[in-house]
N, C-alpha and C. Protein backbone atom coordinates (compact mmCIF):
# COMPACT_ATOMS: atom_id res chain seq x y z
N UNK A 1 -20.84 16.71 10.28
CA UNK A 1 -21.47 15.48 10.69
C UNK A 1 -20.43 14.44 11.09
N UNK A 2 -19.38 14.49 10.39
CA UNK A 2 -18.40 13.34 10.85
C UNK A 2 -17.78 13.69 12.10
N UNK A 3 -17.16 14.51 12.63
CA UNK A 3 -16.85 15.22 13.93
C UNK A 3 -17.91 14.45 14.95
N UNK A 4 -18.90 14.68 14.47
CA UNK A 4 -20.12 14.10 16.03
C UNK A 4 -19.64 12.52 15.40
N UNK A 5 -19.95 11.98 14.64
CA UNK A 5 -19.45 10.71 14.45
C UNK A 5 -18.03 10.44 15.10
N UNK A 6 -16.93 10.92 14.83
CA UNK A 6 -15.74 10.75 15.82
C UNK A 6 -15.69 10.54 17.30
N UNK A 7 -16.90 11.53 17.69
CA UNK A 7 -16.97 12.09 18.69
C UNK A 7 -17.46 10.86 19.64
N UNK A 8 -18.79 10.46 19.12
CA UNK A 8 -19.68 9.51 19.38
C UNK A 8 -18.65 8.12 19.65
N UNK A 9 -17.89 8.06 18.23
CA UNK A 9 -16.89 6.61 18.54
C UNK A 9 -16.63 6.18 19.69
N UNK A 10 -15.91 8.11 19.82
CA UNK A 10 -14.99 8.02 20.95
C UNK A 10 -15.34 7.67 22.53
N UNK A 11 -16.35 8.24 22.59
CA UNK A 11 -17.44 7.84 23.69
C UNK A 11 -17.78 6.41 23.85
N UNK A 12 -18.37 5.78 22.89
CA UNK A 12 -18.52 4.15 22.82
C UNK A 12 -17.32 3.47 23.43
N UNK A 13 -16.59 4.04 22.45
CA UNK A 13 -14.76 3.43 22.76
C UNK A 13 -14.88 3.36 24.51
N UNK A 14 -14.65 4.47 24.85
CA UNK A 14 -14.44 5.30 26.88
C UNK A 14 -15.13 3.81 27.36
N UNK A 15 -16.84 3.52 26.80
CA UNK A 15 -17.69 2.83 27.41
C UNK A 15 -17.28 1.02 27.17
N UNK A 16 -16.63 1.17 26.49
CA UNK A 16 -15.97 -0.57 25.92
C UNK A 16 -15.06 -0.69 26.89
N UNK A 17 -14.08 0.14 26.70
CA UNK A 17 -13.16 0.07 28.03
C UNK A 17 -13.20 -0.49 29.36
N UNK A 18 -14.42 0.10 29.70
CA UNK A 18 -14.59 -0.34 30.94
C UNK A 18 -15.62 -1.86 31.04
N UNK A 19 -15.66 -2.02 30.48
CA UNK A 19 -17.01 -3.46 30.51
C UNK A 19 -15.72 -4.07 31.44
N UNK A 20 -16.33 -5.08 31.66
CA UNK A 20 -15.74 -6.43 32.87
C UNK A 20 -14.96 -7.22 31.62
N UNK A 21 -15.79 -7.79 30.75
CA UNK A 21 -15.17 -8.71 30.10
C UNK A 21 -15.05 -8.00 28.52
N UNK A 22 -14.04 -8.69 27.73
CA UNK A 22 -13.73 -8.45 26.51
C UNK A 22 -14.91 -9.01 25.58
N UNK A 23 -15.54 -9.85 25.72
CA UNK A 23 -16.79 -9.48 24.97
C UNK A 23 -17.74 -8.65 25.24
N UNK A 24 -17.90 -8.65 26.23
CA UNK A 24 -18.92 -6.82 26.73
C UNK A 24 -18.60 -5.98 25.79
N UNK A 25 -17.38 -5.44 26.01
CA UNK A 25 -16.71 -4.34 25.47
C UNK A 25 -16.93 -4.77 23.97
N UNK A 26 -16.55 -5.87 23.36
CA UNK A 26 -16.77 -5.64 21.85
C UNK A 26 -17.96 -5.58 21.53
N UNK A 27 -19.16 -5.93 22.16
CA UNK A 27 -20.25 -5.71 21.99
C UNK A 27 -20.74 -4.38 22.08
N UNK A 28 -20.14 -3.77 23.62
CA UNK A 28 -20.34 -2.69 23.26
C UNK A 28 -20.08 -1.49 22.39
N UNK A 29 -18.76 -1.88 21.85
CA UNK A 29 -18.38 -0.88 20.74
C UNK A 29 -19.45 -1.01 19.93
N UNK A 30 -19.48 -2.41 19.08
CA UNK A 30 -19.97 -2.71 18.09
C UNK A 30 -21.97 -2.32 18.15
N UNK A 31 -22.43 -2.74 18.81
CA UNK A 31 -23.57 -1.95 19.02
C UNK A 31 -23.80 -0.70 19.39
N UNK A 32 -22.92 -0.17 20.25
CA UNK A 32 -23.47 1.33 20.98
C UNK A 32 -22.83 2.36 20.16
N UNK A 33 -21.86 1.55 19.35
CA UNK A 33 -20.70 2.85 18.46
C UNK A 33 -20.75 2.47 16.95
N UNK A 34 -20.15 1.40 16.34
CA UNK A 34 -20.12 1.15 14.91
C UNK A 34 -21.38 1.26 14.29
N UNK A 35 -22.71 0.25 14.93
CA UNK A 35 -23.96 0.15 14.05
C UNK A 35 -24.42 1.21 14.21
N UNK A 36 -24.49 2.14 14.55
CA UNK A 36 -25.40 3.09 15.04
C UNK A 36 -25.02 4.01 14.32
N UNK A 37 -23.63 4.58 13.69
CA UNK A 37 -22.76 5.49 13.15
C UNK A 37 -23.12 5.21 12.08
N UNK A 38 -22.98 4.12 11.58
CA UNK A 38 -22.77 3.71 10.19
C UNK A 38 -24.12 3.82 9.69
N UNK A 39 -25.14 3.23 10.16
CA UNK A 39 -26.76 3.66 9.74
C UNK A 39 -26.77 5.02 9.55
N UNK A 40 -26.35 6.20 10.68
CA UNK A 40 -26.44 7.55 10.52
C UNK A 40 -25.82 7.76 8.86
N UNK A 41 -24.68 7.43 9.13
CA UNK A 41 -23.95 8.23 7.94
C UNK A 41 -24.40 7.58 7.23
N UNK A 42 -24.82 6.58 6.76
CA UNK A 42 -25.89 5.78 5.51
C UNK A 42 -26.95 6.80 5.30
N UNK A 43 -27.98 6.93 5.72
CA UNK A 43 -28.69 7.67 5.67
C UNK A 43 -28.52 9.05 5.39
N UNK A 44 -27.46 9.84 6.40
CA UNK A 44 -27.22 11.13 6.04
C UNK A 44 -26.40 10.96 4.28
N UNK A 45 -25.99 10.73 3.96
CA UNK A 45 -25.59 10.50 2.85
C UNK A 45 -26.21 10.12 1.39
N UNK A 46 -27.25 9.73 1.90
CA UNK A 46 -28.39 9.42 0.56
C UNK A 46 -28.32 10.34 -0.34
N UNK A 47 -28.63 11.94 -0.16
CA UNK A 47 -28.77 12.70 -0.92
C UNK A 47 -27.43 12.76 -1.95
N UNK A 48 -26.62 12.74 -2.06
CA UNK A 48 -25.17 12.92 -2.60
C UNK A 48 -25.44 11.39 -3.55
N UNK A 49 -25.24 10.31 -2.79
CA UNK A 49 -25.44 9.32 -3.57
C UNK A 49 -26.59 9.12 -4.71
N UNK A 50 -27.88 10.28 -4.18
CA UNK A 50 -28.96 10.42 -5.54
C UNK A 50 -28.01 11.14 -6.42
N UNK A 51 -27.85 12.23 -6.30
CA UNK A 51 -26.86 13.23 -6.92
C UNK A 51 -26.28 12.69 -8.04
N UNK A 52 -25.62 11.65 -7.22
CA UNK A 52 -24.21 11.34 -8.29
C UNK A 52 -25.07 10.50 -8.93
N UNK A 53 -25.69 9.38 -8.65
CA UNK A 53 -26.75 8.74 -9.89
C UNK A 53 -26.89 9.48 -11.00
N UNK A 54 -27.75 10.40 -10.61
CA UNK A 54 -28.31 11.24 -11.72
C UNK A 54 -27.67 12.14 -12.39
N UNK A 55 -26.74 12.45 -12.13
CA UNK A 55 -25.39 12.58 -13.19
C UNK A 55 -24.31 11.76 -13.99
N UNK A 56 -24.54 10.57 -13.37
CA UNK A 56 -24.05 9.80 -14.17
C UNK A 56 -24.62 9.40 -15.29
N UNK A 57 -26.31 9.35 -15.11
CA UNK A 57 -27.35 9.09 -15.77
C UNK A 57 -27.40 10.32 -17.11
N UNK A 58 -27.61 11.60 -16.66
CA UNK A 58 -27.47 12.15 -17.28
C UNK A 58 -25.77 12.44 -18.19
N UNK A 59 -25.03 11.88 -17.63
CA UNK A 59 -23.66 11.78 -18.45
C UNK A 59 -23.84 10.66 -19.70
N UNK A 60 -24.31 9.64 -19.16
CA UNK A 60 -24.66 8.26 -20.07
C UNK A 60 -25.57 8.80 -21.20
N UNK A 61 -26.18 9.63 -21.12
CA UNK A 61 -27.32 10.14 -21.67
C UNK A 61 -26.70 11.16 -22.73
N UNK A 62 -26.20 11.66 -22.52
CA UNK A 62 -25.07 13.22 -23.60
C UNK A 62 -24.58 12.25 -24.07
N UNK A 63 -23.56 11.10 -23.92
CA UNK A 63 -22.85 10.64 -24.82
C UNK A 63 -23.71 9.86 -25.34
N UNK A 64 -24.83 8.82 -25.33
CA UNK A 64 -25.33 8.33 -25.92
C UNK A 64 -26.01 8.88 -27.40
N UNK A 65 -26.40 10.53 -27.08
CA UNK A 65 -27.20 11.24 -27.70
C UNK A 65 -25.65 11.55 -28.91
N UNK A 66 -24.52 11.70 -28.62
CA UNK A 66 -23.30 12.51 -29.26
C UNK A 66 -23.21 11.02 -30.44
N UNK A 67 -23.54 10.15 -29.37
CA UNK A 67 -22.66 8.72 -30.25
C UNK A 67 -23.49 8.46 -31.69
N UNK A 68 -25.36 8.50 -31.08
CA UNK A 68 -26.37 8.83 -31.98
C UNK A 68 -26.07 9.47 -33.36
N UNK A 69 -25.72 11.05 -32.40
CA UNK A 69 -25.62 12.17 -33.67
C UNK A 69 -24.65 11.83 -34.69
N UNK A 70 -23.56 11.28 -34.24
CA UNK A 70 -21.90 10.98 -35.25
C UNK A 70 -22.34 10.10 -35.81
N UNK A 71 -23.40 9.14 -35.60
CA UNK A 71 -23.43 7.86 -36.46
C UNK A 71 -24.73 8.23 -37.44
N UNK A 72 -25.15 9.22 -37.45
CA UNK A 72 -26.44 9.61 -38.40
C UNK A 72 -25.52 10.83 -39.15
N UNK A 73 -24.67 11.06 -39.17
CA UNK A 73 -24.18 12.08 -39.64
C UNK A 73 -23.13 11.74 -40.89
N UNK A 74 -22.57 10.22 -40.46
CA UNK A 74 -21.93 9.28 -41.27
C UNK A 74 -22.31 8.50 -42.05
N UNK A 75 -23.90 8.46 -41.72
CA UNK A 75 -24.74 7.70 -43.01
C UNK A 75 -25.33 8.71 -43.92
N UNK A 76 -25.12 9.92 -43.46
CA UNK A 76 -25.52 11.02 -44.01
C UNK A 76 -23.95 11.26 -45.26
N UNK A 77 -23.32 11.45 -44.76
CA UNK A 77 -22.00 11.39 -46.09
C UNK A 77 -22.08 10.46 -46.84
């Protein structure tokens, strides 16, 4: 996915180049190349970012349960 993203830049880039004026061109990068990329890969990326949530979640969760167990185990002695 990042390759077509490069790819895509690079194309925007070709198309900035040529505008008449230097704000054209930054406009055009910036609309026809940056926003457009960056939404993609936002989106394509969601899944990974659930991922890691829910392992963190579930990490928070084991130690909470460990921290539990050691401290019932110490009122137990």
């Amino acid at each position: 996915m990042h390759i077509v993203a490069i790819g895509w830049l690079y194309v925007a880039l070709m198309m900035a180049i040529t505008e008449t004026s230097i704000v054209a061109g930054v406009l055009t990068l910036v609309l026809y190349g940056l926003l457009p990329v960056a939404i993609i890969l936002y989106i394509s990326g969601s899944k990974q970012r659930k991922r890691k949530r829910e392992a963190e979640q579930a990490a928070r969760h084991a130690t909470a349960e460990q921290q539990t167990g050691t401290a019932q185990e110490k009122e137990i002695s």
